[in-house]
N, C-alpha and C. Protein backbone atom coordinates (compact mmCIF):
# COMPACT_ATOMS: atom_id res chain seq x y z
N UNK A 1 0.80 -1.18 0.00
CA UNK A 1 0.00 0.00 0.00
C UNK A 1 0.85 1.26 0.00
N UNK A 2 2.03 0.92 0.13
CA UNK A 2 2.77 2.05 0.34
C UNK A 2 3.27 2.89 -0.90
N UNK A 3 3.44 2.11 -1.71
CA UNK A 3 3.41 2.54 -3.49
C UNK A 3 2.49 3.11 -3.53
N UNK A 4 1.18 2.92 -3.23
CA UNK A 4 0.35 3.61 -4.09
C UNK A 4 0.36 5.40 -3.59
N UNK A 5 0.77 5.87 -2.27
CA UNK A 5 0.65 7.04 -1.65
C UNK A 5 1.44 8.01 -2.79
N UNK A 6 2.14 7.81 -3.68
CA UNK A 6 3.17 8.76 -4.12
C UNK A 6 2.48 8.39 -5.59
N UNK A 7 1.60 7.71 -6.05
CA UNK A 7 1.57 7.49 -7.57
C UNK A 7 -0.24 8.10 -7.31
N UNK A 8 -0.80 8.79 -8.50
CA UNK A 8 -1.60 9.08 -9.13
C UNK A 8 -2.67 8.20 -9.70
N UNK A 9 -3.59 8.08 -9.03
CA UNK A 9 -4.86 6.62 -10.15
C UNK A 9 -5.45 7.67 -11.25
N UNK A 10 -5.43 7.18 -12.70
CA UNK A 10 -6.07 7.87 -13.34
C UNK A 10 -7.45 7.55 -13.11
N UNK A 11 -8.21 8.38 -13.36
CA UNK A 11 -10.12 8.18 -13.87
C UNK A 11 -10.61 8.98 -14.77
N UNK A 12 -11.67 8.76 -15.16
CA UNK A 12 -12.23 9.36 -16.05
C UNK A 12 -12.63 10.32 -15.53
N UNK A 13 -13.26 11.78 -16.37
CA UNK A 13 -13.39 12.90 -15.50
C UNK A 13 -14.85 12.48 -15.87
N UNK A 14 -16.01 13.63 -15.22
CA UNK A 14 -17.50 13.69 -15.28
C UNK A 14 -17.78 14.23 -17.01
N UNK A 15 -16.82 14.74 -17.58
CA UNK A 15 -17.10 15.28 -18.85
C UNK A 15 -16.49 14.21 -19.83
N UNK A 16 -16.00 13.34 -19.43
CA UNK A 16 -15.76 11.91 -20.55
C UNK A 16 -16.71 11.17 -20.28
N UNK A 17 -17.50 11.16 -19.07
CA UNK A 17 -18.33 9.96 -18.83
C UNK A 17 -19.12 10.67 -19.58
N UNK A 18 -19.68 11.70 -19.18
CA UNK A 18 -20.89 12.06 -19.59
C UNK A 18 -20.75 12.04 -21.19
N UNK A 19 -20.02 12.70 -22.36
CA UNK A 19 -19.86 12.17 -23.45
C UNK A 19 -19.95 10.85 -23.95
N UNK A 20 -19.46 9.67 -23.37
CA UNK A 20 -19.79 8.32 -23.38
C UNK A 20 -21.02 8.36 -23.57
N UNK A 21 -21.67 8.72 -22.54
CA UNK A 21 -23.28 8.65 -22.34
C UNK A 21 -23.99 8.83 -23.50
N UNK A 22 -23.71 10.23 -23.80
CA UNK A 22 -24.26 10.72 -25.09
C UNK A 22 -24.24 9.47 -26.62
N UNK A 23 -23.14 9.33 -26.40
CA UNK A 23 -22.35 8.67 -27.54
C UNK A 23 -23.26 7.21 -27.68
N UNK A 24 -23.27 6.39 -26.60
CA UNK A 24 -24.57 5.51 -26.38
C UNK A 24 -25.96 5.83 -26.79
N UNK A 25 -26.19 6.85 -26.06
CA UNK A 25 -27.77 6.98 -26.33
C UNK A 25 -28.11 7.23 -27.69
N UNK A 26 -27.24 8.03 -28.58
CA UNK A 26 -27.31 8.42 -29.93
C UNK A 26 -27.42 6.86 -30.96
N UNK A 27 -26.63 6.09 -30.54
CA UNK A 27 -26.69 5.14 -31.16
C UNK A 27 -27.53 4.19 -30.86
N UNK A 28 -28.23 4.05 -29.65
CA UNK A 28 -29.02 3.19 -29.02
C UNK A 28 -30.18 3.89 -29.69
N UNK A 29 -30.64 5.05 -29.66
CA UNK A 29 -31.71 5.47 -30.91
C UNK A 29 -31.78 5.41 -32.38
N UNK A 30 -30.81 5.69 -32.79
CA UNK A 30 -30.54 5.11 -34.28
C UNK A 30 -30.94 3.62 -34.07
N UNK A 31 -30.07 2.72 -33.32
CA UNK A 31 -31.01 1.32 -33.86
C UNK A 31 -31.98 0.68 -33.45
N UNK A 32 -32.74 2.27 -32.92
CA UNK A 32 -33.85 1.64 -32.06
C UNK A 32 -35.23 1.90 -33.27
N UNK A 33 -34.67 3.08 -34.36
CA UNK A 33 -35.38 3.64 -35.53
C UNK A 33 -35.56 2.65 -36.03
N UNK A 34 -34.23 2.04 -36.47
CA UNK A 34 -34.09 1.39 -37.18
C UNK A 34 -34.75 -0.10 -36.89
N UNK A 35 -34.72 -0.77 -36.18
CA UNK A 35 -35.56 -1.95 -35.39
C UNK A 35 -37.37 -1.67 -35.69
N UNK A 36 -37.71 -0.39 -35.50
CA UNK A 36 -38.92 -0.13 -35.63
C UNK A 36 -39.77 -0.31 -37.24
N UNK A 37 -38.74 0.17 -38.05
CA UNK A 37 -38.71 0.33 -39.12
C UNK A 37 -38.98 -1.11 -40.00
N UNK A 38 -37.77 -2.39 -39.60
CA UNK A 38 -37.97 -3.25 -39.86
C UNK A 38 -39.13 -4.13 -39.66
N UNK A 39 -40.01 -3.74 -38.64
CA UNK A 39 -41.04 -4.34 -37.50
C UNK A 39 -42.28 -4.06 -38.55
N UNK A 40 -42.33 -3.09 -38.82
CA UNK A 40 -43.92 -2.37 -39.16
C UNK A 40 -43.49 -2.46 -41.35
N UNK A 41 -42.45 -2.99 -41.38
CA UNK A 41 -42.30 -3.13 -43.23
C UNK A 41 -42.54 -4.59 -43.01
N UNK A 42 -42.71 -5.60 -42.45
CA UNK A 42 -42.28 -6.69 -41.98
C UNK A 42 -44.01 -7.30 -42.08
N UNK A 43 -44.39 -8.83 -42.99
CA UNK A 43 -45.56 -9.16 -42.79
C UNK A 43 -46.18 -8.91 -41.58
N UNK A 44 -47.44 -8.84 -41.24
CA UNK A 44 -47.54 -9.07 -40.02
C UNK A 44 -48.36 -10.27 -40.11
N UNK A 45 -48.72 -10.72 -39.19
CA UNK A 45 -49.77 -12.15 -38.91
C UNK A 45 -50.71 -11.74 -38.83
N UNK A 46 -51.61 -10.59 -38.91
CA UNK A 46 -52.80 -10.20 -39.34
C UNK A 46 -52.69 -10.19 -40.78
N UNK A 47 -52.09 -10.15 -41.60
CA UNK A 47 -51.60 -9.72 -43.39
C UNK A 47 -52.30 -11.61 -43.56
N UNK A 48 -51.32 -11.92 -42.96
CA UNK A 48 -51.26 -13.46 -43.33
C UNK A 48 -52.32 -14.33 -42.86
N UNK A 49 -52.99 -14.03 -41.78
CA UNK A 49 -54.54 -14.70 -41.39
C UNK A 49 -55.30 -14.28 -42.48
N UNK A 50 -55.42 -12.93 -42.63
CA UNK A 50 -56.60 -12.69 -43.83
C UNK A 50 -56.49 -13.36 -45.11
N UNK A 51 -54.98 -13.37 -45.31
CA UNK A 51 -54.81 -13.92 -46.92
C UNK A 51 -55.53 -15.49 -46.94
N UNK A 52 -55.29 -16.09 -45.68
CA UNK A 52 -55.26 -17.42 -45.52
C UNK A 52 -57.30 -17.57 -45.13
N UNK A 53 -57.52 -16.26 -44.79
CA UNK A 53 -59.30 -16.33 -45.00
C UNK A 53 -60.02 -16.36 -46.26
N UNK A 54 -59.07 -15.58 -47.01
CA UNK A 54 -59.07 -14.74 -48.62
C UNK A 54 -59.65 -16.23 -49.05
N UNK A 55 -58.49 -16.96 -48.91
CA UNK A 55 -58.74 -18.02 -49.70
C UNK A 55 -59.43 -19.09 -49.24
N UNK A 56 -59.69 -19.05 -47.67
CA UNK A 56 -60.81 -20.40 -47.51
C UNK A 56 -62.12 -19.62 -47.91
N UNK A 57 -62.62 -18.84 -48.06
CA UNK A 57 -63.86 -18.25 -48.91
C UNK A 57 -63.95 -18.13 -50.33
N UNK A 58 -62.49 -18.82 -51.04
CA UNK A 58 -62.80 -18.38 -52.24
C UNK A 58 -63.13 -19.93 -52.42
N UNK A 59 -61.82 -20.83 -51.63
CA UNK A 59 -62.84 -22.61 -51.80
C UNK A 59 -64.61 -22.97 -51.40
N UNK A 60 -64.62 -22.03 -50.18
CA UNK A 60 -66.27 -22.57 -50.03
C UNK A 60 -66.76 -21.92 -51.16
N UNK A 61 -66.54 -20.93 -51.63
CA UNK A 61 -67.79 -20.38 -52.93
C UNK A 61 -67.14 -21.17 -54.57
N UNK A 62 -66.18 -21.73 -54.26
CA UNK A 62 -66.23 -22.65 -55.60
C UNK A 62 -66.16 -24.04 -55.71
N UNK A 63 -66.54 -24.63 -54.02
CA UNK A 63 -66.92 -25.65 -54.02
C UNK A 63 -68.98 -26.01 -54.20
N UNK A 64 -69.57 -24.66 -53.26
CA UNK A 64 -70.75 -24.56 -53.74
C UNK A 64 -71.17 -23.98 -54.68
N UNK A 65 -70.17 -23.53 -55.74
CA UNK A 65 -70.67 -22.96 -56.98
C UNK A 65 -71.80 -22.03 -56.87
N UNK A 66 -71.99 -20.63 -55.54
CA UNK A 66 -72.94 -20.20 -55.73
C UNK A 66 -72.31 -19.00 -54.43
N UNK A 67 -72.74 -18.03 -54.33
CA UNK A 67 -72.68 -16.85 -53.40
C UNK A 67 -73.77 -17.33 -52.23
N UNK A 68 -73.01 -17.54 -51.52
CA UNK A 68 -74.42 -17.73 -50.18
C UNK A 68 -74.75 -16.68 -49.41
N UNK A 69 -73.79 -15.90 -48.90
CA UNK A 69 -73.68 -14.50 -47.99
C UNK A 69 -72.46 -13.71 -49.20
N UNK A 70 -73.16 -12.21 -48.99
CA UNK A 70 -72.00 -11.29 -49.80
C UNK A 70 -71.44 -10.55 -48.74
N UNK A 71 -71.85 -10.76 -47.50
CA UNK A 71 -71.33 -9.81 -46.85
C UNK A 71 -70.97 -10.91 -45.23
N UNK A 72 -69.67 -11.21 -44.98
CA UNK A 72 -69.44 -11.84 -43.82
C UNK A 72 -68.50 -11.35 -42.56
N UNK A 73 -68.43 -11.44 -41.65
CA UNK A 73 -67.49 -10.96 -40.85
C UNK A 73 -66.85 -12.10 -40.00
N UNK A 74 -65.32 -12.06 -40.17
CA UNK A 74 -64.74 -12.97 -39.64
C UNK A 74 -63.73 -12.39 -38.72
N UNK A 75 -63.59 -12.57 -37.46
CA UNK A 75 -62.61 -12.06 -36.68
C UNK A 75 -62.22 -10.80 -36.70
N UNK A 76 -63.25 -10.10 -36.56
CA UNK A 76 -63.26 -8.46 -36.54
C UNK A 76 -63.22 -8.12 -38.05
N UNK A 77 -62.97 -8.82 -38.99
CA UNK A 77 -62.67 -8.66 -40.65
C UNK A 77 -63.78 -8.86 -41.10
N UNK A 78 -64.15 -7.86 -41.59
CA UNK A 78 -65.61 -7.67 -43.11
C UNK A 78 -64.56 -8.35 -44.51
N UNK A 79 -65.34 -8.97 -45.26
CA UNK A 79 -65.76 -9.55 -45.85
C UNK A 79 -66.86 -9.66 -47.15
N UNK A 80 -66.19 -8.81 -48.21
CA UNK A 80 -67.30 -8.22 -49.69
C UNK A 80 -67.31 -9.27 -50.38
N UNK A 81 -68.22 -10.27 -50.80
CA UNK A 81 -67.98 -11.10 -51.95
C UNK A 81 -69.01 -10.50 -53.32
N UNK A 82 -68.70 -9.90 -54.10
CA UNK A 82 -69.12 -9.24 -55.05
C UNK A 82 -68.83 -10.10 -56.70
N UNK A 83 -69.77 -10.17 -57.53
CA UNK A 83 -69.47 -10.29 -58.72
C UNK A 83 -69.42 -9.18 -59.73
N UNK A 84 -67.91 -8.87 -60.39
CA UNK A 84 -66.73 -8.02 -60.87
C UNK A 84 -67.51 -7.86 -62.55
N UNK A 85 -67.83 -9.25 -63.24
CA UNK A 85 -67.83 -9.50 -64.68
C UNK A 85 -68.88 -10.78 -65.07
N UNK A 86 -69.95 -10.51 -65.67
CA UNK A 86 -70.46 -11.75 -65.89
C UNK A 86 -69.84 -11.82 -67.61
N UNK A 87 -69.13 -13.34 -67.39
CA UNK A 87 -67.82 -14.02 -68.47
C UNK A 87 -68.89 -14.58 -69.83
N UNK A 88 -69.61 -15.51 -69.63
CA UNK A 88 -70.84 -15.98 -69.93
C UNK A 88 -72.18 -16.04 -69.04
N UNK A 89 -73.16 -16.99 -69.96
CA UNK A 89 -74.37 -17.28 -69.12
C UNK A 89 -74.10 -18.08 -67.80
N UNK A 90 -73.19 -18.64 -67.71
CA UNK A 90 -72.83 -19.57 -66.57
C UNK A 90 -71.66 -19.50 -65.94
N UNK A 91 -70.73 -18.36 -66.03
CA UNK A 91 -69.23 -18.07 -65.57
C UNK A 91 -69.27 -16.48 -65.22
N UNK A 92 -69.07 -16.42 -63.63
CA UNK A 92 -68.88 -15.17 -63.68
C UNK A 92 -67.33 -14.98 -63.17
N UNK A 93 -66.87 -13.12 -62.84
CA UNK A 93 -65.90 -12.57 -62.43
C UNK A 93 -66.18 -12.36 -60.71
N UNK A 94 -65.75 -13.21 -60.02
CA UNK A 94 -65.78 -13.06 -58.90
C UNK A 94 -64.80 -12.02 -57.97
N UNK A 95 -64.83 -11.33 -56.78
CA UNK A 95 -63.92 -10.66 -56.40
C UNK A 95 -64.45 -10.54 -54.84
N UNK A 96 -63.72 -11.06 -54.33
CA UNK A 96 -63.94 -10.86 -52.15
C UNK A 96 -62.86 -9.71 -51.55
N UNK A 97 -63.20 -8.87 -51.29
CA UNK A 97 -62.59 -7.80 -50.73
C UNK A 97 -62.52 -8.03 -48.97
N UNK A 98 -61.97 -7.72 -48.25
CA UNK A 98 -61.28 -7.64 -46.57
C UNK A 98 -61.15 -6.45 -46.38
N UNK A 99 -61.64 -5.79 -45.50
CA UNK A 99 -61.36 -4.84 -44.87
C UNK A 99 -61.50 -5.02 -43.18
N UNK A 100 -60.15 -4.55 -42.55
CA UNK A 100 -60.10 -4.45 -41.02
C UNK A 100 -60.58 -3.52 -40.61
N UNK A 101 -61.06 -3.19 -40.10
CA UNK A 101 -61.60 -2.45 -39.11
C UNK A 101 -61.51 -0.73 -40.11
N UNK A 102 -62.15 -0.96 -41.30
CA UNK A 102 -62.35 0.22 -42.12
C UNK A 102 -61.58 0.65 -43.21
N UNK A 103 -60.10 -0.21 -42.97
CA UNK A 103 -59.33 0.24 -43.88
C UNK A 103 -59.04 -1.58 -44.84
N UNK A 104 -58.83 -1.86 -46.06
CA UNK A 104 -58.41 -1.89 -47.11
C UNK A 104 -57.51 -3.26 -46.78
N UNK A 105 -57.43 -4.59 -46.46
CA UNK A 105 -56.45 -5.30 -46.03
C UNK A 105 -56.45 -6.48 -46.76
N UNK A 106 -57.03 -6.30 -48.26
CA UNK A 106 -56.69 -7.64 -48.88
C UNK A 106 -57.80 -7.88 -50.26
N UNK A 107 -57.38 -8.51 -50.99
CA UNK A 107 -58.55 -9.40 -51.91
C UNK A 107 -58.42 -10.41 -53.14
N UNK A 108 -59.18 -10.75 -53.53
CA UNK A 108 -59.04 -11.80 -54.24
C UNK A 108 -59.83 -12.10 -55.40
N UNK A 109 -59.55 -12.40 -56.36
CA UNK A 109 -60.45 -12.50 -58.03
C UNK A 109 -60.00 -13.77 -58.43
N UNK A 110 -61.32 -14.15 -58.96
CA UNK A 110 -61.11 -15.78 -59.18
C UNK A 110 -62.39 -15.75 -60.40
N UNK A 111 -62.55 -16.69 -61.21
CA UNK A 111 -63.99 -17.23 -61.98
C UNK A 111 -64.75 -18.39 -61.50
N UNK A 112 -65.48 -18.13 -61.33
CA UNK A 112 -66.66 -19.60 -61.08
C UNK A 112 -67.77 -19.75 -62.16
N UNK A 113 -67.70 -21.39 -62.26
CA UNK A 113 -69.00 -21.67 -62.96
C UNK A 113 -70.33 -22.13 -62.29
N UNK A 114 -70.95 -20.96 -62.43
CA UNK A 114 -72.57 -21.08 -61.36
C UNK A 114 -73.05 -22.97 -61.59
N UNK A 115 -73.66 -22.66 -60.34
CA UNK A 115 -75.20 -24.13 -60.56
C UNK A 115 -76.05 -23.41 -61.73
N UNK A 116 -76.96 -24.86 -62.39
CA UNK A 116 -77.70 -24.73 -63.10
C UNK A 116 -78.69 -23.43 -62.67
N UNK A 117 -79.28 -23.60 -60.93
CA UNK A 117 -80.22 -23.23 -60.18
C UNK A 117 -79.64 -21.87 -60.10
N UNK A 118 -78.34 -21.64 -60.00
CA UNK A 118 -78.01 -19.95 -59.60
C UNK A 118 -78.23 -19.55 -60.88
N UNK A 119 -78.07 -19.67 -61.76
CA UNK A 119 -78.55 -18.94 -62.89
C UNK A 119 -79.46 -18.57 -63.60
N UNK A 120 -80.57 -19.06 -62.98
CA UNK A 120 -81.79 -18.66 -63.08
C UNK A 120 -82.06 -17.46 -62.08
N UNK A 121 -81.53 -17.41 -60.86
CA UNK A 121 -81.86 -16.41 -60.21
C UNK A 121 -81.21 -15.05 -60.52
């Protein structure tokens, strides 16, 4: 212990730490932008449930060859099934639109060939 009385400990002063500090936080926000950024460009699993609704409504309406409901709601998601183009007497332009909660989240166009019976109506 006796060495140490005559020698000097360096430290950092309050104006290097505090620069450190800075120097962190600046960059800890940059990749905190940046993290965010990736998050919200990034599918989400709402994107991908609907798509995956998109299409079990486009099998039930071309397995029953007929529009049963045009208007459905599935898991907070509306649900437009509209015909786009009648192709012939017996083929139309189908199109199911999604919208979440007001805004715009998906759709789908396909052709079906009606029942004898839907085409009379």
């Amino acid at each position: 212990m006796a060495k140490l009385k005559g020698k000097q400990l360096e430290a950092s002063t309050l104006i290097e730490v505090l620069i450190a500090m800075v120097i962190i936080m600046v960059v800890f926000s940059i990749a905190m932008g940046l993290f965010s950024n990736v998050l919200s460009g990034g599918v989400s699993m709402r994107k991908v449930q609907i798509g995956q609704q998109l299409e079990s409504l486009r099998v039930q309406v071309v397995e029953s060859r007929s529009i049963e409901q045009e208007n459905l709601r599935v898991d907070s998601v509306d649900y437009k099934i509209s015909v786009v183009k009648q192709i012939a007497p017996a083929m139309q332009l189908l199109e199911i639109k999604a919208n979440d909660h007001g805004t715009p989240a998906g759709n789908i166009r396909f052709l079906l060939k009606m029942n004898d019976e839907s085409k009379e109506n």
